[in-house]
Protein backbone atom coordinates (compact mmCIF):
# COMPACT_ATOMS: atom_id res chain seq x y z
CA UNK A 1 -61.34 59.61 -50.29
CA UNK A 2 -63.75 58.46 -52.86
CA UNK A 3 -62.94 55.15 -54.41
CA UNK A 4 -62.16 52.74 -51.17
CA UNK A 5 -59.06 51.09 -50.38
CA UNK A 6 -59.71 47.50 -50.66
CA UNK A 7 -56.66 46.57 -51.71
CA UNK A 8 -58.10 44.69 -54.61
CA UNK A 9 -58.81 41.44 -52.10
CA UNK A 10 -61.54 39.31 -52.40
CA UNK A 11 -65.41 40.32 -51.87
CA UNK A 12 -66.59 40.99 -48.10
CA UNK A 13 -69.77 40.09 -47.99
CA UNK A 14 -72.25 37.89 -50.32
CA UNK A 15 -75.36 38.97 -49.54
CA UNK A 16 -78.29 36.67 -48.88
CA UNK A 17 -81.58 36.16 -50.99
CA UNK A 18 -84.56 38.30 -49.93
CA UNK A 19 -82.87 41.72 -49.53
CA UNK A 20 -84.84 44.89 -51.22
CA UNK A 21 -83.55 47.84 -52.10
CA UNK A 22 -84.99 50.68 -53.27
CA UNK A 23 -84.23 54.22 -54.93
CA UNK A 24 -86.21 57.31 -56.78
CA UNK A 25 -84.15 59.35 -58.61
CA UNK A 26 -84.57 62.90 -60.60
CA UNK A 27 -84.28 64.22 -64.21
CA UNK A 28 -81.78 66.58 -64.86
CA UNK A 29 -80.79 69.29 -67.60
CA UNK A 30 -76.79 69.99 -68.10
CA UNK A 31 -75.42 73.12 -69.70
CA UNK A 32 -78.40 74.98 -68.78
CA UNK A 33 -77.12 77.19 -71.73
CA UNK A 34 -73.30 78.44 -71.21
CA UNK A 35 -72.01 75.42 -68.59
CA UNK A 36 -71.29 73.14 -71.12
CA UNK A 37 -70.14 69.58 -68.90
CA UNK A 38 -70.39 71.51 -65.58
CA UNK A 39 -73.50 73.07 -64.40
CA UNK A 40 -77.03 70.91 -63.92
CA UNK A 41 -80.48 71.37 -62.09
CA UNK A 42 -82.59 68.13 -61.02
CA UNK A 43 -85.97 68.09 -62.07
CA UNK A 44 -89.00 67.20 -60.67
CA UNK A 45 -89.38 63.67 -62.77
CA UNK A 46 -88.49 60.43 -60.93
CA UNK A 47 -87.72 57.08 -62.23
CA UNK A 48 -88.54 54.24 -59.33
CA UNK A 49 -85.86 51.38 -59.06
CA UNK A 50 -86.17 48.29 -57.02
CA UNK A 51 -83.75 45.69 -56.31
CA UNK A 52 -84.57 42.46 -55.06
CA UNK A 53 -81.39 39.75 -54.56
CA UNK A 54 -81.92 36.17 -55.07
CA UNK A 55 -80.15 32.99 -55.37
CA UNK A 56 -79.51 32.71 -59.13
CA UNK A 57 -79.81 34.19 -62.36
CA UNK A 58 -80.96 37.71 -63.40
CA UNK A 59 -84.39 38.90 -64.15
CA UNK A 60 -85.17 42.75 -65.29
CA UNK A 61 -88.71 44.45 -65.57
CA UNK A 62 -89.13 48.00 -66.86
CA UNK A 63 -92.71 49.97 -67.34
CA UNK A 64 -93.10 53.58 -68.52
CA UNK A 65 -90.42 55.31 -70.74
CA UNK A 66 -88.18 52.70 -72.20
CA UNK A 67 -90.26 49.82 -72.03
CA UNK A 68 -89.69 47.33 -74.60
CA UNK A 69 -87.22 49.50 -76.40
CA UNK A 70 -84.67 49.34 -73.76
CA UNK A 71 -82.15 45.96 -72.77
CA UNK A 72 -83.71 43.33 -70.06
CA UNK A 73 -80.25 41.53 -69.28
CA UNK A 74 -76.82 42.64 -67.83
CA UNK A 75 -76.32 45.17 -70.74
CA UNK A 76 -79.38 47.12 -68.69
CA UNK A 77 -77.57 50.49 -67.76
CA UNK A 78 -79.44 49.97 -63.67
CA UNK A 79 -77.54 46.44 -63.82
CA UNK A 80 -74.55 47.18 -64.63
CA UNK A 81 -74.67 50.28 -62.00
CA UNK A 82 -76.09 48.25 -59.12
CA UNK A 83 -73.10 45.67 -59.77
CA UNK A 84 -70.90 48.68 -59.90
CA UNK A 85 -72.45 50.14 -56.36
CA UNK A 86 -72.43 46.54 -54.64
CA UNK A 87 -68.73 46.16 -55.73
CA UNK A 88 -67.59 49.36 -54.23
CA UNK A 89 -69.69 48.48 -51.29
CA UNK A 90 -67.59 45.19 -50.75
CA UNK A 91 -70.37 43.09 -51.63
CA UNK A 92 -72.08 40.58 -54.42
CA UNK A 93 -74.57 38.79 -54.90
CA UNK A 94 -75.74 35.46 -56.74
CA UNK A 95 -78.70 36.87 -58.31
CA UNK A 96 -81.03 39.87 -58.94
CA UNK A 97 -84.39 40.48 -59.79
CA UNK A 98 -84.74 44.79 -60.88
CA UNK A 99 -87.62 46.21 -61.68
CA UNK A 100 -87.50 50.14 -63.10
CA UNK A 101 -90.59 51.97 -63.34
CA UNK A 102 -89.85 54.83 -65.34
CA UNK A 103 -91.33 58.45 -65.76
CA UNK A 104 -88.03 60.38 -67.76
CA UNK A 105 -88.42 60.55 -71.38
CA UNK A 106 -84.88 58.75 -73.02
CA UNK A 107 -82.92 60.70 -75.62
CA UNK A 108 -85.18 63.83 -74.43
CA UNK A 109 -81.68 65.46 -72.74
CA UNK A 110 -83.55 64.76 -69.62
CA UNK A 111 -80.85 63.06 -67.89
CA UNK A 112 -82.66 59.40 -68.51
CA UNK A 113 -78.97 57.32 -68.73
CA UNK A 114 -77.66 59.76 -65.53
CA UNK A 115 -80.81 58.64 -63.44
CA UNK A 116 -80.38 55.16 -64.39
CA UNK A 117 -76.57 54.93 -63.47
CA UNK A 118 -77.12 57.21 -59.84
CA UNK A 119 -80.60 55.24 -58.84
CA UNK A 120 -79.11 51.54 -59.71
CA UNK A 121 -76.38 52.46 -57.45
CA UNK A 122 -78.06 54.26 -54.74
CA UNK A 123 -80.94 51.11 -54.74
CA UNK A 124 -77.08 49.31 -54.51
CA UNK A 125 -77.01 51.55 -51.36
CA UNK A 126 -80.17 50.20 -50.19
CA UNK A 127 -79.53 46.69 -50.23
CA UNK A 128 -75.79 47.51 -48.47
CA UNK A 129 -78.00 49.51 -45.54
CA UNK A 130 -79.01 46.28 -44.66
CA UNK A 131 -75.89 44.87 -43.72
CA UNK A 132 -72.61 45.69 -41.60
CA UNK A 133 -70.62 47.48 -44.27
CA UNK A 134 -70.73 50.99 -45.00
CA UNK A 135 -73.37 52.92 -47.43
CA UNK A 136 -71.51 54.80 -50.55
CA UNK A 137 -71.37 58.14 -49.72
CA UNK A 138 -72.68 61.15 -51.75
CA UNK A 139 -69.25 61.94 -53.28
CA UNK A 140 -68.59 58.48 -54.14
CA UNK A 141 -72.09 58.18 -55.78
CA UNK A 142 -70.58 61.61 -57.66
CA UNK A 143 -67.64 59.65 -59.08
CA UNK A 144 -69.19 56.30 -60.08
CA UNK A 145 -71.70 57.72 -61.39
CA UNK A 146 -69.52 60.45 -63.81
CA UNK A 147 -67.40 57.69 -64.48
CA UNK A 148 -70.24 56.13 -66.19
CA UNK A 149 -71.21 59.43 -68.21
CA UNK A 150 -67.61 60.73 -69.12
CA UNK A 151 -69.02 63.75 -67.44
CA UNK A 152 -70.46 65.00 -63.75
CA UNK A 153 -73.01 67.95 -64.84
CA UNK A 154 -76.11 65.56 -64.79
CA UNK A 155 -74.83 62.36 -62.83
CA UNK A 156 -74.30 65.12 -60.24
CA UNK A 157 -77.58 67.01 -60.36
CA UNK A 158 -79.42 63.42 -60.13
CA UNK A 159 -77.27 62.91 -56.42
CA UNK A 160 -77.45 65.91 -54.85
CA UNK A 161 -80.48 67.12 -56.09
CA UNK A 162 -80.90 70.77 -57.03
CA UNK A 163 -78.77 72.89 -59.24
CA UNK A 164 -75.26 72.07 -59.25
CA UNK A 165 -71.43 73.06 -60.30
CA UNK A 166 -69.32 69.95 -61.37
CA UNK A 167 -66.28 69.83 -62.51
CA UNK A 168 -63.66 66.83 -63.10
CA UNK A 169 -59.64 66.35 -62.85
CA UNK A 170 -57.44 64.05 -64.26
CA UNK A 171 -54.37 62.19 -62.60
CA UNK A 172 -52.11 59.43 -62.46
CA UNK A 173 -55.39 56.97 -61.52
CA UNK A 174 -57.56 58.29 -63.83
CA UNK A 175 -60.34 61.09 -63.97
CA UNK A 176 -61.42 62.20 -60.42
CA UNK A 177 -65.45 64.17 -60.13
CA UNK A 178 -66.75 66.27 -58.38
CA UNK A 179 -70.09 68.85 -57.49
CA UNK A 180 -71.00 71.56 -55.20
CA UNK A 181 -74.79 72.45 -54.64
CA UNK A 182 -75.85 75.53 -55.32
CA UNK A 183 -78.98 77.41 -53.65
CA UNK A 184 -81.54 78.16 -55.86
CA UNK A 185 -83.05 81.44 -55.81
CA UNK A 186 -87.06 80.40 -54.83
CA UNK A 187 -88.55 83.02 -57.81
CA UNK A 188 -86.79 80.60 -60.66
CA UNK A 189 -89.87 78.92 -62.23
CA UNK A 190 -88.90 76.04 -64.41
CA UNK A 191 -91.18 74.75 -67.79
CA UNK A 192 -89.80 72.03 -69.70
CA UNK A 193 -90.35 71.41 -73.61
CA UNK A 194 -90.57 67.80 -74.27
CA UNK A 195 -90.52 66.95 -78.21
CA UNK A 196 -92.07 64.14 -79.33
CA UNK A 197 -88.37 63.55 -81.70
CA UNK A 198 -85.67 61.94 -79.72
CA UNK A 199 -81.69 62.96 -80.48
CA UNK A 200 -78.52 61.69 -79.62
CA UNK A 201 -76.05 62.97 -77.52
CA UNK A 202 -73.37 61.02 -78.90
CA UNK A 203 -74.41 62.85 -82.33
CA UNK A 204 -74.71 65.65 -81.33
CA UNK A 205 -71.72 65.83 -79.21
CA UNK A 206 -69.62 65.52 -82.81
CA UNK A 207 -70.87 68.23 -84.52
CA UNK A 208 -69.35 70.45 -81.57
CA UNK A 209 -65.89 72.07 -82.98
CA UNK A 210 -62.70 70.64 -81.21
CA UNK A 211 -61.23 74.23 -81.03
CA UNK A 212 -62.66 77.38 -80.30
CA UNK A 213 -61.85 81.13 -80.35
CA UNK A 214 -60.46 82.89 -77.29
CA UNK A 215 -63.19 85.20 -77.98
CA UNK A 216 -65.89 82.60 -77.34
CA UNK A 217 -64.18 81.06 -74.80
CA UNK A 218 -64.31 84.22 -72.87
CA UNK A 219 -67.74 84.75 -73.89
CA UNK A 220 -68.99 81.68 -72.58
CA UNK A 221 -66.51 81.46 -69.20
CA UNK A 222 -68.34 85.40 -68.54
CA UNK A 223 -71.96 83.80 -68.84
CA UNK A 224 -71.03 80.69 -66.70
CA UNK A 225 -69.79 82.95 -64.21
CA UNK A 226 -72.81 85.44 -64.07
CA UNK A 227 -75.19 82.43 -64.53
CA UNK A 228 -74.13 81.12 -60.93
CA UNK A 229 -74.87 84.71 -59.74
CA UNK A 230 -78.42 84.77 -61.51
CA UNK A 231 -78.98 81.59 -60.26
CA UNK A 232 -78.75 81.66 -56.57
CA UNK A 233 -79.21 85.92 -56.26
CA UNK A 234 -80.22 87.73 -58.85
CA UNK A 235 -82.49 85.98 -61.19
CA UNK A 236 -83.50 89.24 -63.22
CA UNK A 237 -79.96 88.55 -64.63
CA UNK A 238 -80.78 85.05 -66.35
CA UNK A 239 -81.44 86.48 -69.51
CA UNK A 240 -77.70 87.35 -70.23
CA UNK A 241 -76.83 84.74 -68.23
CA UNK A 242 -78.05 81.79 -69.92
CA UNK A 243 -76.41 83.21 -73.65
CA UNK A 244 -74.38 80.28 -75.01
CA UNK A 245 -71.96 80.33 -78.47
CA UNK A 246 -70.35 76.78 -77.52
CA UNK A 247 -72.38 74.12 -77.90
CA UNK A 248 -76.35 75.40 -79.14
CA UNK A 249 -76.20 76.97 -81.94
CA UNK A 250 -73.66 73.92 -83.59
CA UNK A 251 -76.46 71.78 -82.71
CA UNK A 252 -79.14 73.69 -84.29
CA UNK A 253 -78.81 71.88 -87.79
CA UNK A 254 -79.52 68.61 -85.95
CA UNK A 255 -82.54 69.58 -84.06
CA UNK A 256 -84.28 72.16 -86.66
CA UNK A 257 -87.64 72.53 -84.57
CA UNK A 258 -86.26 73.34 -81.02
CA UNK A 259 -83.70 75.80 -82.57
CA UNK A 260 -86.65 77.41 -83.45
CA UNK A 261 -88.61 77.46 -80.04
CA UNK A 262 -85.11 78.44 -78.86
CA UNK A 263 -85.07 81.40 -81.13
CA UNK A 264 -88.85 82.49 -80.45
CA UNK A 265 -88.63 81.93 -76.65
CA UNK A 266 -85.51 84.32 -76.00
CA UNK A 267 -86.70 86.85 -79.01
CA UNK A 268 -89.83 87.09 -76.30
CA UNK A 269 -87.64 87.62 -73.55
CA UNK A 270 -87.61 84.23 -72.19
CA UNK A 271 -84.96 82.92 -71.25
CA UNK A 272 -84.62 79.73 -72.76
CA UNK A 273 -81.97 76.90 -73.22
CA UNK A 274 -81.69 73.26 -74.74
CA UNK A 275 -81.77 71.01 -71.91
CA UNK A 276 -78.82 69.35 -72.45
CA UNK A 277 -77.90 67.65 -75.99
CA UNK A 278 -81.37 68.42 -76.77
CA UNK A 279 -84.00 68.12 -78.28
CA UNK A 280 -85.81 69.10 -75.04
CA UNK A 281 -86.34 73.08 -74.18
CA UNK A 282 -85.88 74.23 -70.38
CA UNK A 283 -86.69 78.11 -69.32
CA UNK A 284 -85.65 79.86 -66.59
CA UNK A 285 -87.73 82.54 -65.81
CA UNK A 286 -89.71 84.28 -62.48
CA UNK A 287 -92.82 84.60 -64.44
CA UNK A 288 -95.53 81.92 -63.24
CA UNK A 289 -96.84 81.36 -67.06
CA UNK A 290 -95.41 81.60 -70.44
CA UNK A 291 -96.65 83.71 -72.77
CA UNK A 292 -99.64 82.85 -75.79
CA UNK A 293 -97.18 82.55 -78.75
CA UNK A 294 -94.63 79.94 -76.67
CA UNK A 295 -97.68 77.87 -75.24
CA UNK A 296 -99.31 77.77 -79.55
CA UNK A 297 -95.28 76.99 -80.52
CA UNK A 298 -95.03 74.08 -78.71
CA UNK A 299 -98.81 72.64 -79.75
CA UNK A 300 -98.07 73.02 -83.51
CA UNK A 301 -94.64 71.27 -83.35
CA UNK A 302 -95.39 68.34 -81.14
CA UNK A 303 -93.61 69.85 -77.47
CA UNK A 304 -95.02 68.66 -74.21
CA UNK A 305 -95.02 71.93 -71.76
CA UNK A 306 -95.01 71.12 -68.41
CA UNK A 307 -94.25 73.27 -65.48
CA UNK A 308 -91.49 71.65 -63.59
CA UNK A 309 -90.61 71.40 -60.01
CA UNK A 310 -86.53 71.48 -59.02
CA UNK A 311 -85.75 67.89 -58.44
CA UNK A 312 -85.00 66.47 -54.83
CA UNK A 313 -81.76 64.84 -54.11
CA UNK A 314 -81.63 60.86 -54.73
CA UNK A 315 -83.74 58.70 -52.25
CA UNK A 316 -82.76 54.84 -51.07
CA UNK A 317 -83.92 52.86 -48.73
């Protein structure tokens, strides 16, 4: 099962001063055009945690991406997860000293929040390693970690590295997550489009209708289906596959320059989706380079092209 019978008794184990634990953890994309909250892909962009207990009091340290914008006390979203991780664990401790050095742009829809939720509690993981009780397995990383999001697409990607299917369930003790790997065909080349504009997902999630047609409902559950195929088989098919009337164009209003890359990259035959919420552009495509007129796009309207690896599975230690 995923969440552990503890039978809400007291903690097992306080664990000493001294202990390290360490995790590197992946970008990801969700939707990756038609999956809207259920497909993801890790990318090749790792943010470093470490964890270091002590006796008292709380200390945080972050460099790269977030740096001084970002909260350095228990609000800190790698806090709060490696309290989360150590508590499903059956442990505590007295004090922590974290320290995040960070390489994932934030409000990019680069999976920033997702990494920093899945590597606080897989550096969690690290620190429980070093003691009797029993790691958090890969599943229940899946479910802490959604419950964090509200969603599994990139909390998922980030654990098992990858592309990935997610999905979620609700019952009597709440929502249950979960995520099946897929195999990713090896002639997918991946190039991200980082703007130098950040967005909101939490805006951009409102402007998304609450209803929608049976015909676009269909349309999308048809491209979800064939993007699985395209994904893992027959890549020549990602074209169709990655066509999305959902969530992309609603957002297009709120992110004027990258519906526009959007629009010029798939007119070329590229295909081309917003990396989650946006504003960030991912392709799919076996070519090794993009063309002239998406490489001159992206220099006159401030995007960062960067040809992208597929993002390894979360590390501790």
């Amino acid at each position: 099962m995923t969440e552990r019978e503890r039978g809400g008794g007291p903690v097992a184990l306080r664990l000493p001063a001294g202990l390290i634990g360490r995790a590197s953890v992946a970008a990801s994309s969700a939707n990756l055009g038609p999956g809207f909250d259920s497909m993801g892909l890790a990318l090749g962009l790792y943010d470093e945690i470490t964890v270091e207990t002590r006796d008292s009091g709380l200390a945080v340290e972050v460099e790269g991406e977030g740096a001084g914008e970002v909260p350095l006390d228990s609000d800190h979203l790698v806090v709060r997860a490696v309290r989360r991780g150590l508590e499903a664990a059956g442990a505590a401790v007295d004090g922590l000293i974290i320290r995040c050095r960070n390489a994932i742009p934030h409000s990019r829809g680069l999976g920033s929040s997702a990494a920093a939720v899945v590597g606080g509690l897989a550096a969690a993981n690290g620190l429980v390693a070093q003691t009797d009780l029993q790691v958090l397995s890969d599943d229940e990383l899946i479910q802490l970690s959604s419950e964090f999001e509200g969603h599994p697409d990139n909390a998922s990607a980030a654990v098992l590295g990858g592309a990935v299917v997610s999905w979620s369930e609700s019952g009597p003790e709440g929502s249950r997550y979960g995520a099946a790997a897929l195999r990713l065909h090896p002639d997918i080349q991946l190039f991200s489009g980082i703007p130098d504009v950040r967005s909101s997902t939490a805006e951009t999630r409102v402007l998304l209708p609450e209803q929608v047609s049976h015909r676009d409902a269909g349309f999308n559950l048809s491209r979800a289906a064939l993007l699985v195929v395209a994904l893992t088989q027959r890549p020549e098919l990602l074209m169709t596959a990655t066509e999305d009337v959902l969530h992309q164009p609603q957002r297009a209003a709120a992110m004027i320059a990258s519906a526009e890359y959007l629009r010029l990259l798939r007119r070329s035959g590229i295909p081309a989706v917003l990396s989650g919420a946006g504003p960030s552009i991912l392709v799919l495509t076996t070519e090794a380079e993009l063309p002239a007129q998406a490489l001159e796009f992206a220099v006159a309207n401030g995007f960062a092209m960067h040809k992208m690896e597929v993002g390894e599975r979360v590390r501790w230690g």
